[in-house]
N, C-alpha and C. Protein backbone atom coordinates (compact mmCIF):
# COMPACT_ATOMS: atom_id res chain seq x y z
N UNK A 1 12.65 5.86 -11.49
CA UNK A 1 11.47 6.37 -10.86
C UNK A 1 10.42 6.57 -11.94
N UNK A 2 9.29 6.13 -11.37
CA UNK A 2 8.23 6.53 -12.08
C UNK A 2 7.11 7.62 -11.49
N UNK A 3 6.69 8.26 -12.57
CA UNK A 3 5.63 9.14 -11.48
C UNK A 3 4.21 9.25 -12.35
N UNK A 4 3.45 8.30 -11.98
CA UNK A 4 1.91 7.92 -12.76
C UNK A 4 1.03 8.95 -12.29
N UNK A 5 0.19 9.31 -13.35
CA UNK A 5 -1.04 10.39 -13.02
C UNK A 5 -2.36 9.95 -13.55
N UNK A 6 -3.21 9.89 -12.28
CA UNK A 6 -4.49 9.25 -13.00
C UNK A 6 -5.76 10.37 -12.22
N UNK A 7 -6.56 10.70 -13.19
CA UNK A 7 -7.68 11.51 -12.42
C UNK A 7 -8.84 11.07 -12.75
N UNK A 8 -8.51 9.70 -13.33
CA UNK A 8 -10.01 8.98 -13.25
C UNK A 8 -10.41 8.62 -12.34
N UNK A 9 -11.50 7.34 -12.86
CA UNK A 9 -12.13 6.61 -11.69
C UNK A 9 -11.21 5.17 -11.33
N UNK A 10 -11.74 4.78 -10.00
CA UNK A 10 -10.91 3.98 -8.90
C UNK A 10 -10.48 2.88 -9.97
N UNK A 11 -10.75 2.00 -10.73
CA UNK A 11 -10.26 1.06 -11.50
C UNK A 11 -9.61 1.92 -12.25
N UNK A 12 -9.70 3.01 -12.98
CA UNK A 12 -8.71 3.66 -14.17
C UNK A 12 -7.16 3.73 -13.21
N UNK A 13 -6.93 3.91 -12.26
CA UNK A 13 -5.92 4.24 -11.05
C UNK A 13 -5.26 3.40 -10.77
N UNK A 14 -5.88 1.69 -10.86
CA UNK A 14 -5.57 1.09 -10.58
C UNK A 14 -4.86 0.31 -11.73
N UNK A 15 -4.98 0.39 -13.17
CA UNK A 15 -4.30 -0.07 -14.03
C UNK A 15 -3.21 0.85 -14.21
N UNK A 16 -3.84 2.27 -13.72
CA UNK A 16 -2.27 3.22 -14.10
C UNK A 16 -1.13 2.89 -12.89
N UNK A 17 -1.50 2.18 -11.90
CA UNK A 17 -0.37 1.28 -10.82
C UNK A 17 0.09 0.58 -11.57
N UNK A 18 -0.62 -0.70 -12.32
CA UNK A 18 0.01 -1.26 -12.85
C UNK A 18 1.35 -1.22 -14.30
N UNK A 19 0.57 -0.32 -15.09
CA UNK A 19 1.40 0.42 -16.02
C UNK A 19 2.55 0.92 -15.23
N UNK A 20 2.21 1.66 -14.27
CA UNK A 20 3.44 2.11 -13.64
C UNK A 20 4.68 1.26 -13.13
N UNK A 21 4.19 0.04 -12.09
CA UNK A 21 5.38 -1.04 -12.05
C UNK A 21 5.66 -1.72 -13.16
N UNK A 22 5.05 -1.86 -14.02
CA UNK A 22 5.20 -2.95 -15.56
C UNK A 22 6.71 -1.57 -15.95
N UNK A 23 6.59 -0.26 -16.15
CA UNK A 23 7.80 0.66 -16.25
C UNK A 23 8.45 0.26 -15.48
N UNK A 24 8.79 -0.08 -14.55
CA UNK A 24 9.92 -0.51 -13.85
C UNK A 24 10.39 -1.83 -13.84
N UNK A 25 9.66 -2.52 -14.72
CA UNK A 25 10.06 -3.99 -15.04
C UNK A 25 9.63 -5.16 -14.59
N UNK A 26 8.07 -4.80 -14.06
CA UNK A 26 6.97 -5.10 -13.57
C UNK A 26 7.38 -5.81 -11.91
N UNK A 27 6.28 -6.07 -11.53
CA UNK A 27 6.57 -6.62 -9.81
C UNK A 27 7.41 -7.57 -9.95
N UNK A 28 7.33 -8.69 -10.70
CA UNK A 28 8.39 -9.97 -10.58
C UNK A 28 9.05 -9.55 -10.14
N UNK A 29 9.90 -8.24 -10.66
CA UNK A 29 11.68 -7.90 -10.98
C UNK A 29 11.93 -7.59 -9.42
N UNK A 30 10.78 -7.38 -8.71
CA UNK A 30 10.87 -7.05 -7.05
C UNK A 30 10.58 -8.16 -5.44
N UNK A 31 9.35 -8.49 -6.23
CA UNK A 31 8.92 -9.35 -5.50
C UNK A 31 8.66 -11.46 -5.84
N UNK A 32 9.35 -11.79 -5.28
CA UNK A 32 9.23 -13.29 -5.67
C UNK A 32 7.81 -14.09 -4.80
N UNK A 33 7.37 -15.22 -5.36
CA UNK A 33 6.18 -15.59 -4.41
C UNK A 33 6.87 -15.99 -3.29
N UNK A 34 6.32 -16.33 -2.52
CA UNK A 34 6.42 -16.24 -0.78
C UNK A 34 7.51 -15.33 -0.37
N UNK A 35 7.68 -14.54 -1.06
CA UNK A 35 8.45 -13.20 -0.02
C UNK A 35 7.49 -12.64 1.13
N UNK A 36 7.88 -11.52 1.74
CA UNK A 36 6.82 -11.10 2.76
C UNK A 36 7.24 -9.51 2.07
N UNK A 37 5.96 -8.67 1.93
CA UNK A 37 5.97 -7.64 0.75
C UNK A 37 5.02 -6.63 2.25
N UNK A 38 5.67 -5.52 2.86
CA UNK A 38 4.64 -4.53 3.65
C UNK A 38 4.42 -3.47 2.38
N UNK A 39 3.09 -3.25 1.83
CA UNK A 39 2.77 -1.99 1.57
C UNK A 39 2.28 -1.13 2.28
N UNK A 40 3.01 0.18 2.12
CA UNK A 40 3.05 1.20 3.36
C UNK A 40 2.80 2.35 2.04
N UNK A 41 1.16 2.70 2.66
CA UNK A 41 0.40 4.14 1.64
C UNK A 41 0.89 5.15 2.21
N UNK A 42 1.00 6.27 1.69
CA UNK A 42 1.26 7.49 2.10
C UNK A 42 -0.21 8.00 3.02
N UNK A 43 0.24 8.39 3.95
CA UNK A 43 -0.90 9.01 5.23
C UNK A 43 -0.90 10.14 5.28
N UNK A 44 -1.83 11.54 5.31
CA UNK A 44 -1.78 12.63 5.72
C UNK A 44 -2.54 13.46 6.52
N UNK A 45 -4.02 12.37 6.05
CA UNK A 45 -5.24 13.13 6.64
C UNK A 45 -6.27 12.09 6.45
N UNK A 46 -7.17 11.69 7.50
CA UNK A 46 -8.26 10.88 7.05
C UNK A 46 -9.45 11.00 6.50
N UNK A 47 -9.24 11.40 5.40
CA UNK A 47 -10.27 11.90 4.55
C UNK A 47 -10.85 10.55 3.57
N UNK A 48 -12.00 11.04 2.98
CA UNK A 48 -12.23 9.95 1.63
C UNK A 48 -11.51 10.07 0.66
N UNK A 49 -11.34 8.64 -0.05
CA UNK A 49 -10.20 8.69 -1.46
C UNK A 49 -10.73 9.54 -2.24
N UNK A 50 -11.93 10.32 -2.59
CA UNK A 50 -12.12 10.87 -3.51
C UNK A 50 -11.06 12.41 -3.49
N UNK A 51 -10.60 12.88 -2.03
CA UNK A 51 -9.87 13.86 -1.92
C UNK A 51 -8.47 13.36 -2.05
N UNK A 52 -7.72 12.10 -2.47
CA UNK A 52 -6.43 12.27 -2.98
C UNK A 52 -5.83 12.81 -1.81
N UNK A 53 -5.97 12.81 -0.53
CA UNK A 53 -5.14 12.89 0.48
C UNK A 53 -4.04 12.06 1.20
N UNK A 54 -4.78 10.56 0.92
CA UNK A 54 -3.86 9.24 1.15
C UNK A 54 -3.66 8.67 0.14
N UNK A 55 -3.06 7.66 -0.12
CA UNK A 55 -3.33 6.49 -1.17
C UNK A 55 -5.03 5.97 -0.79
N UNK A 56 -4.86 6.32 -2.43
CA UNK A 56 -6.50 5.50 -2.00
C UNK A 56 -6.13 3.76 -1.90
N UNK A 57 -7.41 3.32 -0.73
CA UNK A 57 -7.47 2.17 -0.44
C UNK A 57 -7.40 1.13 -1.77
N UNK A 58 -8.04 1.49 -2.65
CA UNK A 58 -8.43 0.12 -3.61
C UNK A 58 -7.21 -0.08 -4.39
N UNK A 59 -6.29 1.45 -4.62
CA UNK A 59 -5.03 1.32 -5.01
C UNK A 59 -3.58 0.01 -3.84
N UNK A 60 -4.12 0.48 -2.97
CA UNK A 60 -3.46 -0.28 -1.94
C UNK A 60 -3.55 -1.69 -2.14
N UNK A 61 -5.14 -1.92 -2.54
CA UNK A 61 -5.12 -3.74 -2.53
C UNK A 61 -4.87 -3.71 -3.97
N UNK A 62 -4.85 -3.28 -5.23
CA UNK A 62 -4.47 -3.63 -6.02
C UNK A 62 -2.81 -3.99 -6.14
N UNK A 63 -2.02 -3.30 -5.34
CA UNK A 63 -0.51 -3.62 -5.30
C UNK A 63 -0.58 -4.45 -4.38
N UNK A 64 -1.36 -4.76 -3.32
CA UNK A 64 -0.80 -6.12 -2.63
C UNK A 64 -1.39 -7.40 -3.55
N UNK A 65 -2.44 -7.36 -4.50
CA UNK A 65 -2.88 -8.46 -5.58
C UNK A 65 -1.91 -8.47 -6.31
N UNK A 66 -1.32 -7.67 -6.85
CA UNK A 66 -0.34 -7.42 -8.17
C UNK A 66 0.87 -7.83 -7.54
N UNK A 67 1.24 -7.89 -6.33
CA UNK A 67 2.52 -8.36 -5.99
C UNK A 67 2.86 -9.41 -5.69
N UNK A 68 1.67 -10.54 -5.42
CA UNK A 68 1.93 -11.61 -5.08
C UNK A 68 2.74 -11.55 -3.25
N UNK A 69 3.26 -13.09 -3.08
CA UNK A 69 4.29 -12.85 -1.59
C UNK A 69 2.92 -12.62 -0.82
N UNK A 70 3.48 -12.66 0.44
CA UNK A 70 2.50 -12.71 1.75
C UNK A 70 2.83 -11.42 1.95
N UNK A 71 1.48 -10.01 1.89
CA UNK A 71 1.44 -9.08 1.90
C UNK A 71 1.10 -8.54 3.49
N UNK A 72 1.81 -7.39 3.51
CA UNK A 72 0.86 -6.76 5.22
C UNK A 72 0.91 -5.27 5.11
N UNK A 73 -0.09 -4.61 5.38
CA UNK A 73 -0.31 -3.00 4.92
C UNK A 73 0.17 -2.34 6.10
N UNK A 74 1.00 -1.82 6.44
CA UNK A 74 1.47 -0.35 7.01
C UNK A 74 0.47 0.62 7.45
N UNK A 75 0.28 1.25 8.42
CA UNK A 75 -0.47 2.13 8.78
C UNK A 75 0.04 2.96 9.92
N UNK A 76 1.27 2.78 10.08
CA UNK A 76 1.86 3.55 11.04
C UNK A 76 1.79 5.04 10.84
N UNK A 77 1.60 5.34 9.78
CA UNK A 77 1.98 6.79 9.87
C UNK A 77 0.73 7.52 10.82
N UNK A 78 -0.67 6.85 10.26
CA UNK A 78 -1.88 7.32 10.94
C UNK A 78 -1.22 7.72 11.91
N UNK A 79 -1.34 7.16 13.01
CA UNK A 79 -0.83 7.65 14.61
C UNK A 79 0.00 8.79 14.65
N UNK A 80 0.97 8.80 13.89
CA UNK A 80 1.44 10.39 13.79
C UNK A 80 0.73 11.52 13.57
N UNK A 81 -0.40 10.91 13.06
CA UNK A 81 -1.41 12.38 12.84
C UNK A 81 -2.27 12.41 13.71
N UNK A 82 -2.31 11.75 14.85
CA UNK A 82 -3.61 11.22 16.25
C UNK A 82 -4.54 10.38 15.67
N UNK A 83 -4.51 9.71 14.49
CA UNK A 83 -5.45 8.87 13.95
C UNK A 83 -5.28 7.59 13.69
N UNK A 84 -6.30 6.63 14.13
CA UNK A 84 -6.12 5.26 14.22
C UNK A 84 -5.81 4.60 12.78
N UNK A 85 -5.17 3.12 12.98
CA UNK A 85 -5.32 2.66 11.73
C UNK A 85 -6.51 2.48 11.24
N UNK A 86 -7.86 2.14 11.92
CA UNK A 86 -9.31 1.94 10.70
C UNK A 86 -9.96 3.35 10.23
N UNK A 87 -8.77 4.69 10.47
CA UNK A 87 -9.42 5.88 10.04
C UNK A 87 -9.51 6.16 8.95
N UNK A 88 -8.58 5.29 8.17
CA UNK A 88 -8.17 5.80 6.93
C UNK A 88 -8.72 4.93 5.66
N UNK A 89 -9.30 3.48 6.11
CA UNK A 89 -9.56 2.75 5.01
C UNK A 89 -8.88 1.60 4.55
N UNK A 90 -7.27 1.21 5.17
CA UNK A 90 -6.61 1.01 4.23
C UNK A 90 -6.75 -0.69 5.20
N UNK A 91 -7.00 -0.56 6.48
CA UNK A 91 -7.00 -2.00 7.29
C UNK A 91 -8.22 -2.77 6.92
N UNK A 92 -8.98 -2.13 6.43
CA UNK A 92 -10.41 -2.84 6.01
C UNK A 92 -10.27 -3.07 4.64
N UNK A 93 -9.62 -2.68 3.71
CA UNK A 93 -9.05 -3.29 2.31
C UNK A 93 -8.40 -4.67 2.68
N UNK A 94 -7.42 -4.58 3.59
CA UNK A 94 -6.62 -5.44 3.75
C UNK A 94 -7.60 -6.62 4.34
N UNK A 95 -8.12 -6.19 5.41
CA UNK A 95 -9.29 -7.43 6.03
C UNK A 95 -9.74 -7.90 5.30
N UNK A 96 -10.35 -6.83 4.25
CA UNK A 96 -11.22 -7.45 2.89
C UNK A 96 -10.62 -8.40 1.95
N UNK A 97 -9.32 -8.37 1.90
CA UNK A 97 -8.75 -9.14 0.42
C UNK A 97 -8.05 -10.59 1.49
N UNK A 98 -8.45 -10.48 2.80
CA UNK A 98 -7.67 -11.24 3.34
C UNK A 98 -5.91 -11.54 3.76
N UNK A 99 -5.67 -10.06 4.12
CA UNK A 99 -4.09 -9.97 4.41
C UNK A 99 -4.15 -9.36 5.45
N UNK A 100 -2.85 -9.44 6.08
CA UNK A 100 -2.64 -9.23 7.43
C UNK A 100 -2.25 -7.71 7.26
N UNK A 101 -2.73 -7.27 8.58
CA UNK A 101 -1.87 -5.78 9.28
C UNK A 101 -0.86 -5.86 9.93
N UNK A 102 0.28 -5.11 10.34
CA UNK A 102 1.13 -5.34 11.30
C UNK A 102 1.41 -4.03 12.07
N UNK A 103 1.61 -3.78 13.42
CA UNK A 103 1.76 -2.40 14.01
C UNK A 103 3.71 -2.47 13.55
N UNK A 104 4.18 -1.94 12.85
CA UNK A 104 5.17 -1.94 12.89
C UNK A 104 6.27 -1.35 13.82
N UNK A 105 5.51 -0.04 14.91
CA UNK A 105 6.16 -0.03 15.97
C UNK A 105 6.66 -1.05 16.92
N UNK A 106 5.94 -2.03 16.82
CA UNK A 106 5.93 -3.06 17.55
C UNK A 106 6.91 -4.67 17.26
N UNK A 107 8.25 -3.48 15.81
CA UNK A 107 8.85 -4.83 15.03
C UNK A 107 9.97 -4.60 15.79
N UNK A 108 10.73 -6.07 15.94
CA UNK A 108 12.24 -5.87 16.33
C UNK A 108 12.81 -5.47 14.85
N UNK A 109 13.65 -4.58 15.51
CA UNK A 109 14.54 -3.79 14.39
C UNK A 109 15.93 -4.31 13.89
N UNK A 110 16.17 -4.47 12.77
CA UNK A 110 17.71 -5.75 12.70
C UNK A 110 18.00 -4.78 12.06
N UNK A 111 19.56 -4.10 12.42
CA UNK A 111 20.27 -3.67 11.20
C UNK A 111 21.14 -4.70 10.29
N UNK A 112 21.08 -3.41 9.01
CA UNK A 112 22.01 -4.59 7.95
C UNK A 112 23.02 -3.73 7.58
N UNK A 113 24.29 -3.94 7.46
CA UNK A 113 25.45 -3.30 6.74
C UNK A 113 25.03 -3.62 5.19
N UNK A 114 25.27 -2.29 4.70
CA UNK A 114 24.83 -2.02 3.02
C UNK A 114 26.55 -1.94 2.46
């Protein structure tokens, strides 16, 4: 585990992501190209990134850039709080960099024996 701290500005945050997976043996060691990679931000409140309430958005598209694979952002949690996915920022990053959303309520569920 890693646990990165950044209280700069939105690009300073975004290299301390990267520093942070490069500690874990950088994305390769996780993600191969054409995998399918959901990043799923932490949700709490739909506030602006400047309040550190969610993952900020630009952090979000920097790990779906940095990861390579066909990316899709998570936003399920919103709805648990009565708030849509475009409340938070993170579906309009994704629109923006050109990656898909997915309602993941809406996935068939496969179990796997571990």
């Amino acid at each position: 585990m890693v646990l990165a701290f950044s209280d700069q500005a939105d690009m300073v945050k975004i290299g301390t992501f990267i520093k942070a997976t490069e500690a874990l043996g950088g994305m390769a060691r996780f993600v191969r190209n054409g995998d399918r990679v959901v990043v799923k931000p932490n949700i709490l409140s739909a506030r602006e990134p400047q309040y550190a309430i969610t993952t900020n958005p630009d952090v979000i598209g920097a790990a779906a850039e940095h990861a390579g694979g066909r990316v899709l952002v998570d936003t399920y949690g919103a709805t648990l709080f009565g708030m849509g996915p475009d409340d938070i920022g993170h579906i309009a990053t994704a629109i923006k960099m050109g990656l898909g959303s997915h309602d993941l309520e809406k996935s068939d569920i496969i179990r796997v024996a571990l």
